[in-house]
Structures are given as structure tokens and as C-alpha cells.
PDB file of N, CA and C in Angstrom:
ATOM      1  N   UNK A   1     117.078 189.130  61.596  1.00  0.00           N
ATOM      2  CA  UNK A   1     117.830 187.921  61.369  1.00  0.00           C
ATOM      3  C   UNK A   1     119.295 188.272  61.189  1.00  0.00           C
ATOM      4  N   UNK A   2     119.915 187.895  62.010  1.00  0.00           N
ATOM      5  CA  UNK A   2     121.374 187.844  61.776  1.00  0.00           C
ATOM      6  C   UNK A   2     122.364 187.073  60.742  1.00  0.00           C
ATOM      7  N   UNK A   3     122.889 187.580  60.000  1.00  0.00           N
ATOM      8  CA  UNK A   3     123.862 186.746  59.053  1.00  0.00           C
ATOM      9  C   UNK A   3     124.759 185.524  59.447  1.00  0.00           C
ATOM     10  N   UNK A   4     124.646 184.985  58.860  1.00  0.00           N
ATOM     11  CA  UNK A   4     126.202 183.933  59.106  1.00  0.00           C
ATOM     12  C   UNK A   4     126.722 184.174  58.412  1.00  0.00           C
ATOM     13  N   UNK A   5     127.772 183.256  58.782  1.00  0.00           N
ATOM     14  CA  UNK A   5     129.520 183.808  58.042  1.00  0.00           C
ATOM     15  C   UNK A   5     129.510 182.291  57.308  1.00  0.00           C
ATOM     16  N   UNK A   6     129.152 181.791  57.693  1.00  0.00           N
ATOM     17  CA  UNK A   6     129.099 179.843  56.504  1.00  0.00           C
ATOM     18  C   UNK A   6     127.884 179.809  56.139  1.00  0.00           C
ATOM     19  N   UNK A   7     128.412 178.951  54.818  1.00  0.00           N
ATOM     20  CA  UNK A   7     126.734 178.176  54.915  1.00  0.00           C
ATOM     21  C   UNK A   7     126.848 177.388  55.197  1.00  0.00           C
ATOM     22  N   UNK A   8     125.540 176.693  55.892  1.00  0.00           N
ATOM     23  CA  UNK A   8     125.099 175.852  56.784  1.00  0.00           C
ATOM     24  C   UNK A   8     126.005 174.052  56.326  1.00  0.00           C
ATOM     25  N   UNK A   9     126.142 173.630  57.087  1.00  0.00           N
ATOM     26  CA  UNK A   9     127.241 172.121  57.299  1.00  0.00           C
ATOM     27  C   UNK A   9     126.315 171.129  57.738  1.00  0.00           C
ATOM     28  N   UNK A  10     126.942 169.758  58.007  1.00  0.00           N
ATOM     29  CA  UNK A  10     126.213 169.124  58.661  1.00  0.00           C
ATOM     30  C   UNK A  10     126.510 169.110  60.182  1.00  0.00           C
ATOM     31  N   UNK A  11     125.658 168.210  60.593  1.00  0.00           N
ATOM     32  CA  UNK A  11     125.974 168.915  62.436  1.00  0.00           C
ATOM     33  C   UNK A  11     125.618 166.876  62.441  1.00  0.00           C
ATOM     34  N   UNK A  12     125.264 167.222  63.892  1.00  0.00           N
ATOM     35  CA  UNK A  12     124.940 165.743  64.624  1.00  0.00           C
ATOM     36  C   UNK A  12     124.828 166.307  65.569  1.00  0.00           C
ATOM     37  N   UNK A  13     123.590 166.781  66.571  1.00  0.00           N
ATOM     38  CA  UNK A  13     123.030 167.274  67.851  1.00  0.00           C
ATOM     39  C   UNK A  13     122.828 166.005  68.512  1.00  0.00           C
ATOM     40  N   UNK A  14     123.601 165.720  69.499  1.00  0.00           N
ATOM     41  CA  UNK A  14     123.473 164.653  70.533  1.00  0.00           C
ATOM     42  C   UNK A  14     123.104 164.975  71.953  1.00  0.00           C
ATOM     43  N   UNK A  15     122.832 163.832  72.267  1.00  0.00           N
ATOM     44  CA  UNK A  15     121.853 163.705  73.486  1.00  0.00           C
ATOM     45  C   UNK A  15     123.266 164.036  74.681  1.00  0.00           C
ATOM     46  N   UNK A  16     123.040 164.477  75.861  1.00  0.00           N
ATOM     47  CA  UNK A  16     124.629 163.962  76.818  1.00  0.00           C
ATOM     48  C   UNK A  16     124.860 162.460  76.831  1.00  0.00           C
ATOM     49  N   UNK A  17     126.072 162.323  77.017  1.00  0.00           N
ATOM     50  CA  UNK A  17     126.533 160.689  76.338  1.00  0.00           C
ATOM     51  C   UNK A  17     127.044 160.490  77.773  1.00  0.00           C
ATOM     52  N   UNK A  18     126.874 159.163  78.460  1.00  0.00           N
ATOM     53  CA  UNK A  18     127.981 158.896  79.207  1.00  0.00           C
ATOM     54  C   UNK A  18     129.179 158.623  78.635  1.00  0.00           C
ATOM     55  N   UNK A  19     130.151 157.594  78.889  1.00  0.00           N
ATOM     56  CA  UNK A  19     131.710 157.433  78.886  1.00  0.00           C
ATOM     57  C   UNK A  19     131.268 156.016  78.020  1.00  0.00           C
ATOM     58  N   UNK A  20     130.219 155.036  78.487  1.00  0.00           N
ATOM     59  CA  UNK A  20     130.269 154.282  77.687  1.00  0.00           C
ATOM     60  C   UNK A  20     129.101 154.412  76.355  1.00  0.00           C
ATOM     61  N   UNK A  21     128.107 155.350  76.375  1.00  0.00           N
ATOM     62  CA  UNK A  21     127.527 155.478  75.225  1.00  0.00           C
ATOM     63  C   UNK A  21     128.074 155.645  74.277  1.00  0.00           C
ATOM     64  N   UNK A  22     129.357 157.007  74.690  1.00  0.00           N
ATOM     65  CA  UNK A  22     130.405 158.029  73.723  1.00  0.00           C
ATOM     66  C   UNK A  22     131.336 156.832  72.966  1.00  0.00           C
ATOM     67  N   UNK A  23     131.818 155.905  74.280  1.00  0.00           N
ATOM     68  CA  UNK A  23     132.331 154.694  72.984  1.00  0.00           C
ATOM     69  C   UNK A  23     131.584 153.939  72.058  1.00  0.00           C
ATOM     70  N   UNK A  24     130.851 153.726  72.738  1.00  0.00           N
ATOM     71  CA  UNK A  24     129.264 152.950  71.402  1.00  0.00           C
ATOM     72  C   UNK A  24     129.474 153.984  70.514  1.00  0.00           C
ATOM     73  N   UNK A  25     129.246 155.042  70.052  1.00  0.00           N
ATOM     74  CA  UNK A  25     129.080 155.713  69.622  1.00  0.00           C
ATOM     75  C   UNK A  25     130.329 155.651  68.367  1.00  0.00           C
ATOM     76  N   UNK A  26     131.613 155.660  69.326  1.00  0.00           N
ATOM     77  CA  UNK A  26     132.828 156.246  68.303  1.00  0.00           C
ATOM     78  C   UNK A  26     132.971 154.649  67.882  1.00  0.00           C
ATOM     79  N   UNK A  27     132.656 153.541  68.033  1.00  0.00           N
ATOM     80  CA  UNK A  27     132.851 152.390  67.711  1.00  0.00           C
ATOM     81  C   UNK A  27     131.537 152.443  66.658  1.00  0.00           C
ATOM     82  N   UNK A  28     130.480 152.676  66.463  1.00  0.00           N
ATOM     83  CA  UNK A  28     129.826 152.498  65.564  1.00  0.00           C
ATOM     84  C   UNK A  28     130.178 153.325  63.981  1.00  0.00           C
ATOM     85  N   UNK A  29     130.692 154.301  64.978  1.00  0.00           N
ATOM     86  CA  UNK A  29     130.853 155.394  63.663  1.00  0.00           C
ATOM     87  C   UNK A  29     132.211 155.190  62.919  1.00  0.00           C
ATOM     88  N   UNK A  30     133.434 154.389  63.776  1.00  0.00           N
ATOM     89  CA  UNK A  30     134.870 153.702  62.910  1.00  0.00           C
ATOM     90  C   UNK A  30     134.190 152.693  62.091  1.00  0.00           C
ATOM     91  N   UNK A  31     133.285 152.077  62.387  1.00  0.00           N
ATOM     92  CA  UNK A  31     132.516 150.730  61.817  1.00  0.00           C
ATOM     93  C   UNK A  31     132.213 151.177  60.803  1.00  0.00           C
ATOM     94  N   UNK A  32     130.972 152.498  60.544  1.00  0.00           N
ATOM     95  CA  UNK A  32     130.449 153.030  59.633  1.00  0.00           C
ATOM     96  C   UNK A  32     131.816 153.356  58.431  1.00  0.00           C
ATOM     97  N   UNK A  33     132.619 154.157  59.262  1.00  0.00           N
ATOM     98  CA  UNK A  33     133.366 155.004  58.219  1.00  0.00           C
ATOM     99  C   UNK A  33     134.575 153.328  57.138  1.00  0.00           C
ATOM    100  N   UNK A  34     134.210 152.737  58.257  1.00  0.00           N
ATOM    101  CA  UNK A  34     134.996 151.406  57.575  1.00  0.00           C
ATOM    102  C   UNK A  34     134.352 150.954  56.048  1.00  0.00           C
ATOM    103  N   UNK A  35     133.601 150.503  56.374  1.00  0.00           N
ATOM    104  CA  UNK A  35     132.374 150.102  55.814  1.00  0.00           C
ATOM    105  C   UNK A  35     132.162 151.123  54.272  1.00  0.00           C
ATOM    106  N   UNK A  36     132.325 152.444  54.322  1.00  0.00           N
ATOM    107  CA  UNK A  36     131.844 153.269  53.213  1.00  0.00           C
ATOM    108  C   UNK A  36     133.732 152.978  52.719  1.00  0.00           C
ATOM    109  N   UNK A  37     134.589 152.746  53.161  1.00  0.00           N
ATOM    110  CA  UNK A  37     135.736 152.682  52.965  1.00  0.00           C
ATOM    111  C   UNK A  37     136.049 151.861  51.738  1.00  0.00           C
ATOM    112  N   UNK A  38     135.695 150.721  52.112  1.00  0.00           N
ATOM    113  CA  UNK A  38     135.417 148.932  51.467  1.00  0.00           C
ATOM    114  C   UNK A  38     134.518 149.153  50.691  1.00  0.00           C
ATOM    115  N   UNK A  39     133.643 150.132  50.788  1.00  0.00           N
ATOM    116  CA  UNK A  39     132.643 149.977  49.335  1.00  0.00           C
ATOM    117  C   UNK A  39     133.140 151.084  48.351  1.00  0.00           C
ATOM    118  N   UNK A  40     133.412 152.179  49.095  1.00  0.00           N
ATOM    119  CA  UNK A  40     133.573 152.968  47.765  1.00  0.00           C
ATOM    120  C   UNK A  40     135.047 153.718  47.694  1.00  0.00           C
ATOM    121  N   UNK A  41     136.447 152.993  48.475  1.00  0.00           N
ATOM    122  CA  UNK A  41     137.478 153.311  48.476  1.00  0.00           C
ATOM    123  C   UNK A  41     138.017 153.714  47.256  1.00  0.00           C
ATOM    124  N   UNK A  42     138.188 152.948  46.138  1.00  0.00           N
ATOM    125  CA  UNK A  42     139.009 153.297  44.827  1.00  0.00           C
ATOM    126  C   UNK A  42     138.657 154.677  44.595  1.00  0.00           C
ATOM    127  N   UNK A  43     136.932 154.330  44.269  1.00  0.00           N
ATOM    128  CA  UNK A  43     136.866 155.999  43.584  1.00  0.00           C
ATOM    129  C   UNK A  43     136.827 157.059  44.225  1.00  0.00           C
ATOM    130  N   UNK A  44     136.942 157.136  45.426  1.00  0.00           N
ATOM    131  CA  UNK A  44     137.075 158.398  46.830  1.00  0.00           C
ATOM    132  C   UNK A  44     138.629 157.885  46.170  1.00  0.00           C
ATOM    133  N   UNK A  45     139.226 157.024  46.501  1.00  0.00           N
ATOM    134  CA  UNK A  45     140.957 157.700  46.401  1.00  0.00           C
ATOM    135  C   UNK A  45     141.153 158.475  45.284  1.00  0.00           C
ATOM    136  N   UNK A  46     140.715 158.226  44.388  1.00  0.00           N
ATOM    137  CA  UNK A  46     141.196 158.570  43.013  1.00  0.00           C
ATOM    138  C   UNK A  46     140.857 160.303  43.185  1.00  0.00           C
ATOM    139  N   UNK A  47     139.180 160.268  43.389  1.00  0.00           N
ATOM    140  CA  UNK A  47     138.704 161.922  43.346  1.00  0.00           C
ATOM    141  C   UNK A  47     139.709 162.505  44.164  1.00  0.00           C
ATOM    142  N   UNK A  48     140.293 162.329  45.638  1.00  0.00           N
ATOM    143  CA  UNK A  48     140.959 163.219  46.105  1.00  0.00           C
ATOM    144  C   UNK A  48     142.463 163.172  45.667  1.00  0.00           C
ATOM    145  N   UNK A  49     143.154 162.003  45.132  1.00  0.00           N
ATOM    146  CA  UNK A  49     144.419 162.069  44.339  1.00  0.00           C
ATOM    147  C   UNK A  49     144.221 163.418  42.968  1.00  0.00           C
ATOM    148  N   UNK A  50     142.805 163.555  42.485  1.00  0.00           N
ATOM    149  CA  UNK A  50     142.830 164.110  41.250  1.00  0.00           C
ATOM    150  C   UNK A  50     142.371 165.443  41.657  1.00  0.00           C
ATOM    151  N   UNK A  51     142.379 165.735  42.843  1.00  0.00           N
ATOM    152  CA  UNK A  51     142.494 167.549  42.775  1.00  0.00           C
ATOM    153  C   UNK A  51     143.925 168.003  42.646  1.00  0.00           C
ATOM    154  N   UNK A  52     143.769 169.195  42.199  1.00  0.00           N
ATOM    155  CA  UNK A  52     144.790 170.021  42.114  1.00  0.00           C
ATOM    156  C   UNK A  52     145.429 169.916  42.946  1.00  0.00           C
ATOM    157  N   UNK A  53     145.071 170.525  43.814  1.00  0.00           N
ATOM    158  CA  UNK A  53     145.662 171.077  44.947  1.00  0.00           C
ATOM    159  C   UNK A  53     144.743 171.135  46.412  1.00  0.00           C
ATOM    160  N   UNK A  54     145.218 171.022  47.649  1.00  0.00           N
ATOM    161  CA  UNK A  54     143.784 170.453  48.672  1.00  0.00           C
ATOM    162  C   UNK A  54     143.184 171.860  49.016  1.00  0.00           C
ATOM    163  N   UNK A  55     142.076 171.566  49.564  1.00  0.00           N
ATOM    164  CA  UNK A  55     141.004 172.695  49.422  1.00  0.00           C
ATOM    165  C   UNK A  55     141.510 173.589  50.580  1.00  0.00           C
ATOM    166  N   UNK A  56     141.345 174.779  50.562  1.00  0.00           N
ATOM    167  CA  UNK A  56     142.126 175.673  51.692  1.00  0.00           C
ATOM    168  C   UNK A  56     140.895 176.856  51.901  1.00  0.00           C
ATOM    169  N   UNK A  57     141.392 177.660  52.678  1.00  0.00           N
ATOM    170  CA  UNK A  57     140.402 178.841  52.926  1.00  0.00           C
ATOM    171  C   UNK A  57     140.167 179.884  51.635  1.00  0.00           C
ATOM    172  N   UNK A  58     140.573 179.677  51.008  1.00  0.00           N
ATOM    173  CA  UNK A  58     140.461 180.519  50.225  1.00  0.00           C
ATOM    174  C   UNK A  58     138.924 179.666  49.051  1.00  0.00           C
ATOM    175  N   UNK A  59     138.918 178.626  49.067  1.00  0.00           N
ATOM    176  CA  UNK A  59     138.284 178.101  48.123  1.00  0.00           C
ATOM    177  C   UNK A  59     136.633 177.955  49.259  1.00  0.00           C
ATOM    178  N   UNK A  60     136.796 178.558  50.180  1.00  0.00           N
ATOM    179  CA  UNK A  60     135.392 178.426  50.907  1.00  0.00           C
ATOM    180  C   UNK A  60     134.666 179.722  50.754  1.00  0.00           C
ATOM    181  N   UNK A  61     133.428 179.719  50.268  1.00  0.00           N
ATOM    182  CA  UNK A  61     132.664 180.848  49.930  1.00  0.00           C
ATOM    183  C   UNK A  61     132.605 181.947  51.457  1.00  0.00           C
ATOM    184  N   UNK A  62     132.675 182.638  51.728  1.00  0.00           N
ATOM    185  CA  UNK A  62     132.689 183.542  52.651  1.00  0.00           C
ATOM    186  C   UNK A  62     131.656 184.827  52.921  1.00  0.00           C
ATOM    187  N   UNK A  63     130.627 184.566  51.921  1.00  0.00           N
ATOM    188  CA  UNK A  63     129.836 185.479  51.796  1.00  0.00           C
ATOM    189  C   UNK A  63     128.116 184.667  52.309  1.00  0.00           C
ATOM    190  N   UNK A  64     127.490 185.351  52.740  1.00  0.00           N
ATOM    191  CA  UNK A  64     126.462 185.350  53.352  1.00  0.00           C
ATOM    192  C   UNK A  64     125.291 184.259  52.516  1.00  0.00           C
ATOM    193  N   UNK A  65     125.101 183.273  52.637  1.00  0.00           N
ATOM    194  CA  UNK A  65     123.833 181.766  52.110  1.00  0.00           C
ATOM    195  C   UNK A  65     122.799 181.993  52.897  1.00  0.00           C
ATOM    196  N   UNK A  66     121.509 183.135  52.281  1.00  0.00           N
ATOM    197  CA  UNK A  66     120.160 182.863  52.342  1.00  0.00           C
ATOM    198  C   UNK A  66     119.715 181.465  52.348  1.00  0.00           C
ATOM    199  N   UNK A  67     119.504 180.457  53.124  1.00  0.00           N
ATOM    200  CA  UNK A  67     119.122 179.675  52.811  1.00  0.00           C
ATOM    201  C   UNK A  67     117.478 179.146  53.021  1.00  0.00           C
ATOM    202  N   UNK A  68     116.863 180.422  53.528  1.00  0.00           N
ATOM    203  CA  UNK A  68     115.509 180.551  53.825  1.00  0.00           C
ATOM    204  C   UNK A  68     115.049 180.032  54.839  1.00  0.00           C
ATOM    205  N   UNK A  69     115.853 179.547  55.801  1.00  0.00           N
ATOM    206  CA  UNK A  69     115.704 179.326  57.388  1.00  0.00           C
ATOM    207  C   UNK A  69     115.978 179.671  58.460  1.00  0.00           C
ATOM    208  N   UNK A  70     114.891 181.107  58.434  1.00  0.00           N
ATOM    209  CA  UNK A  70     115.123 182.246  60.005  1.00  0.00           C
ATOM    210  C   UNK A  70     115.828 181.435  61.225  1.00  0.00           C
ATOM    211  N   UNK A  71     115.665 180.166  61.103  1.00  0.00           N
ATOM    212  CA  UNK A  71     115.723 179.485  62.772  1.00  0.00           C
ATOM    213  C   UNK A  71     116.932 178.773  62.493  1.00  0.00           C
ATOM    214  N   UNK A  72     117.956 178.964  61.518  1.00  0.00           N
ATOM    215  CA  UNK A  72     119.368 177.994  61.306  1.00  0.00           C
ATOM    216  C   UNK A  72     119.942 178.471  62.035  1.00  0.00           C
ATOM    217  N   UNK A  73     121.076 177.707  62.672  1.00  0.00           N
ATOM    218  CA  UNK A  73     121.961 177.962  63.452  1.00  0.00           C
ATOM    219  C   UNK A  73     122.819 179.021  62.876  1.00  0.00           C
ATOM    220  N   UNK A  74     123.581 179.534  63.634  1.00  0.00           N
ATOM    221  CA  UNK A  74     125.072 180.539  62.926  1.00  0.00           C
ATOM    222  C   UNK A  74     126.083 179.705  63.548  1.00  0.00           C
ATOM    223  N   UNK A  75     126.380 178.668  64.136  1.00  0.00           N
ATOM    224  CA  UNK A  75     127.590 177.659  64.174  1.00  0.00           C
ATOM    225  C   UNK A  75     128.386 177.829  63.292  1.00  0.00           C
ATOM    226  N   UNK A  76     129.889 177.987  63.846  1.00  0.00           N
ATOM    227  CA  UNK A  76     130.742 178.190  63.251  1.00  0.00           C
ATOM    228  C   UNK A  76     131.216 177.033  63.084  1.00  0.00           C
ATOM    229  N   UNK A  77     132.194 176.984  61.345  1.00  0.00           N
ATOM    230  CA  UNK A  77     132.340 175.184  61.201  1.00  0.00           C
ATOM    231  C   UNK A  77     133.183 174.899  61.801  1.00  0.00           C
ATOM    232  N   UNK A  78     133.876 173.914  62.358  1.00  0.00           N
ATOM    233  CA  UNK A  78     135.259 173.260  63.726  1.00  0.00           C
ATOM    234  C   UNK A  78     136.114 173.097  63.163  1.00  0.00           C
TER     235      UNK A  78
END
């Protein structure tokens, strides 16, 4: 078993999209992200107004997450 360098993220494995699925798609998901916006805006603003300082490479663990799944991807995060 080979190591990764992250631990594991979330993904979204999609199907091939045509041109108009890919907009269904990015139109559902502005909708979505709207939507969690309007419900839980204040206190998402506030938590990220109340960090220190924004999260950088240094604050990402870099060391190897057993996470007990021989078959996880090693995807690197984007």
C-alpha cells in the first residue's frame, strides 16, 4: 500500500457531462450553495471573520492518515 501525502477530502466522481448537463449541474450547485448561504450565513460569517489568521499550508497536516482503506484514492487536493 502506498502512502498519501493528504488525508482523504471530499471528491464528487461524475459521470462525463455534456455542455448542457455541466450547466444543470453548475446551476444546481449556485442554487445549493445559495440556499446554505440564506440559512446559515451570519454564523459562517462570523466563524471565518473570527479566525486569526486564514488557513495556509502550514496549518495542513502533512504526514501520512491511516485511514484503514487499502482501496482510497492518493488524489492530490486541487
Amino acid at each position: 500500500m502506498k502512502p498519501r501525502r493528504h488525508p482523504r477530502h471530499a471528491q464528487l466522481h461524475l459521470p462525463p457531462l455534456d455542455a448542457d448537463q455541466a450547466l444543470t449541474l453548475v446551476a444546481i450547485l449556485e442554487r445549493t450553495i445559495s440556499a446554505i448561504w440564506r440559512a446559515h450565513g451570519d454564523p459562517m460569517s462570523e466563524r471565518l471573520l473570527s479566525r486569526a489568521r486564514p488557513l495556509d499550508a502550514d496549518d495542513q497536516p502533512d504526514d501520512y492518515v491511516d485511514d484503514g482503506d487499502p482501496n482510497a484514492s492518493d488524489d492530490t487536493l486541487f
